[in-house]
C-alpha atoms as a PDB file:
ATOM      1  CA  UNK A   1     198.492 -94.213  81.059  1.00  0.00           C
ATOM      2  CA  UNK A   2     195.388 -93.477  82.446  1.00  0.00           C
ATOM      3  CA  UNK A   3     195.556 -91.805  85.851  1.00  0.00           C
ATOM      4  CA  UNK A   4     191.704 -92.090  87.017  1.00  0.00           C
ATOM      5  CA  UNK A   5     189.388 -93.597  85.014  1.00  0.00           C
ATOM      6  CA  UNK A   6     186.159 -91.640  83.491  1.00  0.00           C
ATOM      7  CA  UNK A   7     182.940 -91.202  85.977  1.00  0.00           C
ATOM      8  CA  UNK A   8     180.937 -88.570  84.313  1.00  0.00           C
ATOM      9  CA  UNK A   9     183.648 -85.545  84.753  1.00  0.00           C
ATOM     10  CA  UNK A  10     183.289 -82.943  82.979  1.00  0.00           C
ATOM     11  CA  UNK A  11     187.177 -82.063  81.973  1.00  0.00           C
ATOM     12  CA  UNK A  12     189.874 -84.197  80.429  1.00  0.00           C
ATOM     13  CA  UNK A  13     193.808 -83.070  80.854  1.00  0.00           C
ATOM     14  CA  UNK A  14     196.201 -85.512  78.793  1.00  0.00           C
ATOM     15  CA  UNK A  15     200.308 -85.071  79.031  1.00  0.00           C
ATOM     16  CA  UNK A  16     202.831 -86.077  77.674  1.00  0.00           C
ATOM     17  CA  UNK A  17     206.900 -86.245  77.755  1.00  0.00           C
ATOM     18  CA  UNK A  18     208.971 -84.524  74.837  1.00  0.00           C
ATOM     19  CA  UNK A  19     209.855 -87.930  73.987  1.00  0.00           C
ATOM     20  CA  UNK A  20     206.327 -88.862  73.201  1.00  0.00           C
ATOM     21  CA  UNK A  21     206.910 -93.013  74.539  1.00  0.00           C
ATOM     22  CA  UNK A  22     203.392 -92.372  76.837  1.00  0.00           C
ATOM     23  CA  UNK A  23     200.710 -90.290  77.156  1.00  0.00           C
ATOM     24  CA  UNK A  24     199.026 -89.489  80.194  1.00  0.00           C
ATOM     25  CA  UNK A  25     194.962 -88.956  81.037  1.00  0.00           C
ATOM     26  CA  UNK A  26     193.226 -87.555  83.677  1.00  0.00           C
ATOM     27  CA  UNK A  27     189.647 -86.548  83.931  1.00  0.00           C
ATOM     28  CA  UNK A  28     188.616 -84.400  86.446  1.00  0.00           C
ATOM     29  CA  UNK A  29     185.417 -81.818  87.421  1.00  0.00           C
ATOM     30  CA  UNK A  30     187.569 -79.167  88.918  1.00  0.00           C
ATOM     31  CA  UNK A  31     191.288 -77.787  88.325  1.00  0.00           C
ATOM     32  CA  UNK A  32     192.088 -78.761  92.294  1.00  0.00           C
ATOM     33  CA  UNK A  33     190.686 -82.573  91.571  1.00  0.00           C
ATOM     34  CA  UNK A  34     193.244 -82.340  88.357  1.00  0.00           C
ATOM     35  CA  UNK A  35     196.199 -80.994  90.206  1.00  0.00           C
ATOM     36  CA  UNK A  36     195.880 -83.494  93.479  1.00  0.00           C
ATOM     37  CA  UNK A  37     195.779 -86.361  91.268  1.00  0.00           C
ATOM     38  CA  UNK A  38     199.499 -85.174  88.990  1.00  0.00           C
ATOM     39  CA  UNK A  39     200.537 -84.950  92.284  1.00  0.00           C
ATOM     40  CA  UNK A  40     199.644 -88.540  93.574  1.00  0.00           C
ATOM     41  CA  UNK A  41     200.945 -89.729  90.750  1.00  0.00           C
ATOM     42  CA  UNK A  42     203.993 -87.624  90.441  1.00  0.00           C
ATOM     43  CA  UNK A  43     203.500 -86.297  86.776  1.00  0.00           C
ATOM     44  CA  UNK A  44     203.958 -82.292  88.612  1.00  0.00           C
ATOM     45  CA  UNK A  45     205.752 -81.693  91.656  1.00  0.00           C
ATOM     46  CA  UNK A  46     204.668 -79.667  94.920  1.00  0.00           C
ATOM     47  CA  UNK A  47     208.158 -78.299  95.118  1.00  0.00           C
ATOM     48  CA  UNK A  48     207.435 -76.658  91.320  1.00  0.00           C
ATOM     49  CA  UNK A  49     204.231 -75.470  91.664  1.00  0.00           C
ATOM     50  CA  UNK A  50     205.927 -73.714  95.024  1.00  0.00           C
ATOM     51  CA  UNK A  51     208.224 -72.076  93.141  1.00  0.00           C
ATOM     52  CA  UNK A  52     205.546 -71.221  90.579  1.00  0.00           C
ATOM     53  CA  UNK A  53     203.104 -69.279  93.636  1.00  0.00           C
ATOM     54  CA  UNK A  54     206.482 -67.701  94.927  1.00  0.00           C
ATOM     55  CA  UNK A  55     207.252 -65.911  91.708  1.00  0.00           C
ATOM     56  CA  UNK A  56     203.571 -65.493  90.568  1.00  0.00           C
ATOM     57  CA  UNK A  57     203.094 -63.674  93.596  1.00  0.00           C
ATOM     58  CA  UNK A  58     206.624 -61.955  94.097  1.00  0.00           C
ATOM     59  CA  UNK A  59     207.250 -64.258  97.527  1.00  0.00           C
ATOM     60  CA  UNK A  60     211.013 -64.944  98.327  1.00  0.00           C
ATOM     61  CA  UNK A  61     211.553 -68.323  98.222  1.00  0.00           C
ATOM     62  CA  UNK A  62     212.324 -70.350 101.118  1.00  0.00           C
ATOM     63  CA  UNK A  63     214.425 -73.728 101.143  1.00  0.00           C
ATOM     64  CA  UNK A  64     215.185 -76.827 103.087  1.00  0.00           C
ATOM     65  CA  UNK A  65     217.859 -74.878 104.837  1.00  0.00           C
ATOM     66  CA  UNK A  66     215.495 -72.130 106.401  1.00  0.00           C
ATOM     67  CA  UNK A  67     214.838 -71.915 109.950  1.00  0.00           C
ATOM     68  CA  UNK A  68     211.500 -73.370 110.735  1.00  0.00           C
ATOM     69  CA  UNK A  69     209.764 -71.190 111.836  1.00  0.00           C
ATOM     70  CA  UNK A  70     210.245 -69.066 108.231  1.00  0.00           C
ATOM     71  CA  UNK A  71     209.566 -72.076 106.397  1.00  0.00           C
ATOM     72  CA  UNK A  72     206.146 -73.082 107.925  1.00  0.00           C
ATOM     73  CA  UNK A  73     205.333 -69.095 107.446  1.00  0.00           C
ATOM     74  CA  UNK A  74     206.427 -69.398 103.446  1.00  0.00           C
ATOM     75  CA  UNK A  75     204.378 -72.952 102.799  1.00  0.00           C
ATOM     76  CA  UNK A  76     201.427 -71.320 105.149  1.00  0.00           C
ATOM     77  CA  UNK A  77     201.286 -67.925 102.839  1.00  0.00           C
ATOM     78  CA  UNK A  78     201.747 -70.685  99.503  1.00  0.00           C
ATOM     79  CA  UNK A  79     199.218 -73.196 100.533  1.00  0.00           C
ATOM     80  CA  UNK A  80     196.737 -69.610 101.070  1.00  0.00           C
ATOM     81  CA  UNK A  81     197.416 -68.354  98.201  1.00  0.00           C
ATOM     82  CA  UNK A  82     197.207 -71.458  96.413  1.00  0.00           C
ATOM     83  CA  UNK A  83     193.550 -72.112  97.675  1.00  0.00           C
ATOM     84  CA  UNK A  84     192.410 -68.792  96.381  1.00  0.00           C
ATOM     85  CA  UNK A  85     193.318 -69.622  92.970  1.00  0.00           C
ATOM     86  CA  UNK A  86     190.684 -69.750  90.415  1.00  0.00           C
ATOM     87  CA  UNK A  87     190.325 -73.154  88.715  1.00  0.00           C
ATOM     88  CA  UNK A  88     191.649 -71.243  85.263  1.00  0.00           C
ATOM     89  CA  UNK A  89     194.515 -70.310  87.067  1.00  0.00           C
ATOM     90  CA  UNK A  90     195.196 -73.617  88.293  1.00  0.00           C
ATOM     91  CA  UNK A  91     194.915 -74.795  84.994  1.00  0.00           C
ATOM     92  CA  UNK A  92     197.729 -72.205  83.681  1.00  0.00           C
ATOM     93  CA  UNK A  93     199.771 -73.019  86.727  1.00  0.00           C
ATOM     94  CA  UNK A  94     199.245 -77.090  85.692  1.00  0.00           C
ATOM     95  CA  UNK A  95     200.654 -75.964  82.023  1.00  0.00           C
ATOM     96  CA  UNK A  96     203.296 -74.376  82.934  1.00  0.00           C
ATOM     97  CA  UNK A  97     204.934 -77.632  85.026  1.00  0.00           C
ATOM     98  CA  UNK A  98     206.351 -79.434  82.285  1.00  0.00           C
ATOM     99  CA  UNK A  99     209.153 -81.405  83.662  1.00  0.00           C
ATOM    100  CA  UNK A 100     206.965 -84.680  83.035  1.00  0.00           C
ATOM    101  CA  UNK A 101     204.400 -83.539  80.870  1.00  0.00           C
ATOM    102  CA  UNK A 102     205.872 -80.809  78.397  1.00  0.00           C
ATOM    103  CA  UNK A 103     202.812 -81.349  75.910  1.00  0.00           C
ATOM    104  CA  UNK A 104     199.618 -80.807  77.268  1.00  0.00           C
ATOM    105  CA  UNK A 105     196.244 -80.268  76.380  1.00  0.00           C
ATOM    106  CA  UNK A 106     193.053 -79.842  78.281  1.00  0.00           C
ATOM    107  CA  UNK A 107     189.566 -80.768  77.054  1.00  0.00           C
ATOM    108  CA  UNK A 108     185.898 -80.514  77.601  1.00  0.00           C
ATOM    109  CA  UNK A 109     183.574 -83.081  77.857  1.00  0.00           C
ATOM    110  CA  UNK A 110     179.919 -83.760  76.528  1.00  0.00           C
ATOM    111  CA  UNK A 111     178.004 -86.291  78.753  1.00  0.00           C
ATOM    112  CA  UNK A 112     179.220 -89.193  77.170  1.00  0.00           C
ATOM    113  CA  UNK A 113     182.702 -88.104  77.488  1.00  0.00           C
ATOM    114  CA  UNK A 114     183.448 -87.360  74.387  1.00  0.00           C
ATOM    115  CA  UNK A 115     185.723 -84.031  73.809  1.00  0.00           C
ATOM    116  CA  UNK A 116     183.834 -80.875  72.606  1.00  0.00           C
ATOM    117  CA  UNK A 117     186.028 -78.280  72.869  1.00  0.00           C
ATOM    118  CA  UNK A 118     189.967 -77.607  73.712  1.00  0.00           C
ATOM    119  CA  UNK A 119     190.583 -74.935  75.989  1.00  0.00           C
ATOM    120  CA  UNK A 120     193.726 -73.368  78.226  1.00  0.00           C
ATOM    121  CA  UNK A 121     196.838 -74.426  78.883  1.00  0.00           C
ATOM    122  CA  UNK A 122     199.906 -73.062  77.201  1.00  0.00           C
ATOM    123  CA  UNK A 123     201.154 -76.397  75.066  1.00  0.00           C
ATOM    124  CA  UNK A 124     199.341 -77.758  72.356  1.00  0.00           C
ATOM    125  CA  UNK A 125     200.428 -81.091  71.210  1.00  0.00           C
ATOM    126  CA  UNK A 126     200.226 -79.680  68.289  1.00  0.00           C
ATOM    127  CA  UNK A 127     202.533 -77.062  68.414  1.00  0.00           C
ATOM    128  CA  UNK A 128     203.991 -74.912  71.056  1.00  0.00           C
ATOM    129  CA  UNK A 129     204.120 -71.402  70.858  1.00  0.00           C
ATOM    130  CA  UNK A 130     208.560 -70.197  70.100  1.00  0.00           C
ATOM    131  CA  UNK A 131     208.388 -67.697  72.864  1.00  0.00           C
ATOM    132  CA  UNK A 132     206.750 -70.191  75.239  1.00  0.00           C
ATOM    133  CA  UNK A 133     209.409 -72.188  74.290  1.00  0.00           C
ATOM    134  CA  UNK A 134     212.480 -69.420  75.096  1.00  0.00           C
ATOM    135  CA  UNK A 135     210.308 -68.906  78.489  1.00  0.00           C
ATOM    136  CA  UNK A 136     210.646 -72.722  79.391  1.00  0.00           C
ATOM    137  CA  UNK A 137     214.389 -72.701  77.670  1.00  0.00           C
ATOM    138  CA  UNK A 138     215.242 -69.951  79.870  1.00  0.00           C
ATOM    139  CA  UNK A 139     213.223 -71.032  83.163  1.00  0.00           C
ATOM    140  CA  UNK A 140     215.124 -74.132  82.795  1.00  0.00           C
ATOM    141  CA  UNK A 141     218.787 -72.332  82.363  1.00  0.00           C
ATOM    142  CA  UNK A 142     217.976 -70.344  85.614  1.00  0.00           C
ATOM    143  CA  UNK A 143     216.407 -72.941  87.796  1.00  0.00           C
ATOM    144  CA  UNK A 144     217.063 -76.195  86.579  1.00  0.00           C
ATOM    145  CA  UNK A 145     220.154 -78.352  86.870  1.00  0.00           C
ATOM    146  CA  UNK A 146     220.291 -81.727  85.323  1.00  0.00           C
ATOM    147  CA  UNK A 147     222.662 -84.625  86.359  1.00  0.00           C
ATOM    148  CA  UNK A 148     223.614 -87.350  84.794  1.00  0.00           C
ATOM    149  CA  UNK A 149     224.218 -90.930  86.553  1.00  0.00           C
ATOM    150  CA  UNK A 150     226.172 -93.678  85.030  1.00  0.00           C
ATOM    151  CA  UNK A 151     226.103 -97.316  85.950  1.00  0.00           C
ATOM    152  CA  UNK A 152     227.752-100.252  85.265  1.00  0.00           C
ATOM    153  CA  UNK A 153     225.452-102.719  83.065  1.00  0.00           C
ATOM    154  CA  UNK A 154     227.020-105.866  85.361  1.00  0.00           C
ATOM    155  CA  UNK A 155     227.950-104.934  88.752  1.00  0.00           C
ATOM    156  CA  UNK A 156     225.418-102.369  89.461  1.00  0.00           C
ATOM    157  CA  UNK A 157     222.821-104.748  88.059  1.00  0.00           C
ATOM    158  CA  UNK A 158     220.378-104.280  90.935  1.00  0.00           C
ATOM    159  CA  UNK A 159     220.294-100.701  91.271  1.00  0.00           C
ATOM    160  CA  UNK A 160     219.630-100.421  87.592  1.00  0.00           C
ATOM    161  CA  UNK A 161     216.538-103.016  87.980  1.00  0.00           C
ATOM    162  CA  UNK A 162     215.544-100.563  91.057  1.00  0.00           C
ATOM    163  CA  UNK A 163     215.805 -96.556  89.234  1.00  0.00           C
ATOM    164  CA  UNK A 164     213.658 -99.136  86.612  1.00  0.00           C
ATOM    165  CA  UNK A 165     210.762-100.160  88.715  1.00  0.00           C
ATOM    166  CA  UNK A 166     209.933 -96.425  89.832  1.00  0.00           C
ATOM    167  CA  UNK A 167     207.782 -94.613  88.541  1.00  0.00           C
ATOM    168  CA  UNK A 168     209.928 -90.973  89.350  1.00  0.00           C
ATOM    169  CA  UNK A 169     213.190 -91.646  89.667  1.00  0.00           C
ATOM    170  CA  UNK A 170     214.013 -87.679  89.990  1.00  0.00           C
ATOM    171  CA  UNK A 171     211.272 -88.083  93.185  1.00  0.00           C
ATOM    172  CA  UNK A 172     213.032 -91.122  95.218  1.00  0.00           C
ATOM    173  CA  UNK A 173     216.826 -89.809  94.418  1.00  0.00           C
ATOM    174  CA  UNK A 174     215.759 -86.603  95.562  1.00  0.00           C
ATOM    175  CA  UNK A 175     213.859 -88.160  98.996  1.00  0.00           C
ATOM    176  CA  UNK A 176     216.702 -90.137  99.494  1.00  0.00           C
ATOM    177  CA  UNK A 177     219.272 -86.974  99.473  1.00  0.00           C
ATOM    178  CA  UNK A 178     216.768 -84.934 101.650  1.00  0.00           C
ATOM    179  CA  UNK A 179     216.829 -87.500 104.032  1.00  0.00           C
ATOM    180  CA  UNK A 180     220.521 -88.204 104.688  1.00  0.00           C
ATOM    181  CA  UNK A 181     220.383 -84.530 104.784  1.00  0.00           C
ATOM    182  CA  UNK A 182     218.100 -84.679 107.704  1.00  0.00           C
ATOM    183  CA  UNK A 183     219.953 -87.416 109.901  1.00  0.00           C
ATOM    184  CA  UNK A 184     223.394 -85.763 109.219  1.00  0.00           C
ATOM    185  CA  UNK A 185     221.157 -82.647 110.218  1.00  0.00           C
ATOM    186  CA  UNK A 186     220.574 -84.620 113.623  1.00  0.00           C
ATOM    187  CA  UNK A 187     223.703 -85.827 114.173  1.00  0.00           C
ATOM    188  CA  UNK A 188     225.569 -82.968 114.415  1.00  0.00           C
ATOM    189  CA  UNK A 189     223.103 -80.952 116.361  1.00  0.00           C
ATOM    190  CA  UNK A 190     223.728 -84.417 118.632  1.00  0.00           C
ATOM    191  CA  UNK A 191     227.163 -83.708 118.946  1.00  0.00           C
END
């Protein structure tokens, strides 16, 4: 799936899944331009790459459940830090988010386009390193939960066709959760 289409950049990123069905392709001039649009289109998460400035930079985390004023401090000292990254480290930072894209490869470009040399990141399609892969094993043991959802084929038809149609499904499940959160937030402080 190609997420921009190319215009004479002179970088190429392409991801994809563990189960290899797509492939995404982005090119881009700088590691900012690269990382806006996996967020637009939801292959990397803000929330992630959060966590990933927290423990880069030894911040305690801050959650949904913070008072505000700490929260707006936390995203203010991660959106600084995060603009005085080098375009390398954004790069490493982009590899290491590989709850959509687990392979990933990033290129160079000639002026035609064509790739001339592979540089950074920390997957290869090709093969991923065995401690990179304990890292992400043991990343995902400490900070990761997966649930599983079951629905029936017939009478929950529609909501099937729906989680099918999107794009993230992870995204809108979560969005919806945060935001009952939020009203039952509201109501109470209403009663």
């Amino acid at each position: 799936m190609m997420l921009n289409s190319y215009n004479g950049q002179s970088k190429k990123w392409v991801g994809q899944p563990t189960h290899m069905r797509w492939r995404w392709v982005c090119f881009y001039n700088s590691a900012r331009e690269l990382m806006e649009e996996l967020l637009d289109h939801d292959v990397i998460h803000y929330d992630d790459i959060e966590d990933y400035v927290a423990e880069e930079n030894d911040i305690e985390k801050c959650d949904c459940y913070s008072e505000p004023k700490d929260l707006e401090e936390y995203q203010a000292k991660i959106s600084e830090l995060l603009s005085e990254m080098s375009d390398n480290e954004i790069e490493l930072m982009i590899s290491c988010q590989t709850g959509n894209a687990y392979y990933q490869d990033f290129f160079k470009l000639d002026e035609e386009g064509n790739e001339i040399k592979e540089y950074g990141g920390s997957k290869s399609m090709a093969k991923t390193s065995e401690a990179k892969m304990r890292a992400n094993r043991k990343y995902e043991k400490t900070h990761i939960r997966q649930i599983l959802l079951k629905f029936h084929k017939t009478y929950d038809a529609a909501i099937i066709e729906k989680l099918d149609s999107l794009d993230s499904k992870n995204n809108y499940v979560r969005q919806l959760i945060l935001q009952d959160l939020e009203r039952e937030k509201k109501e109470a402080n209403n009663k």
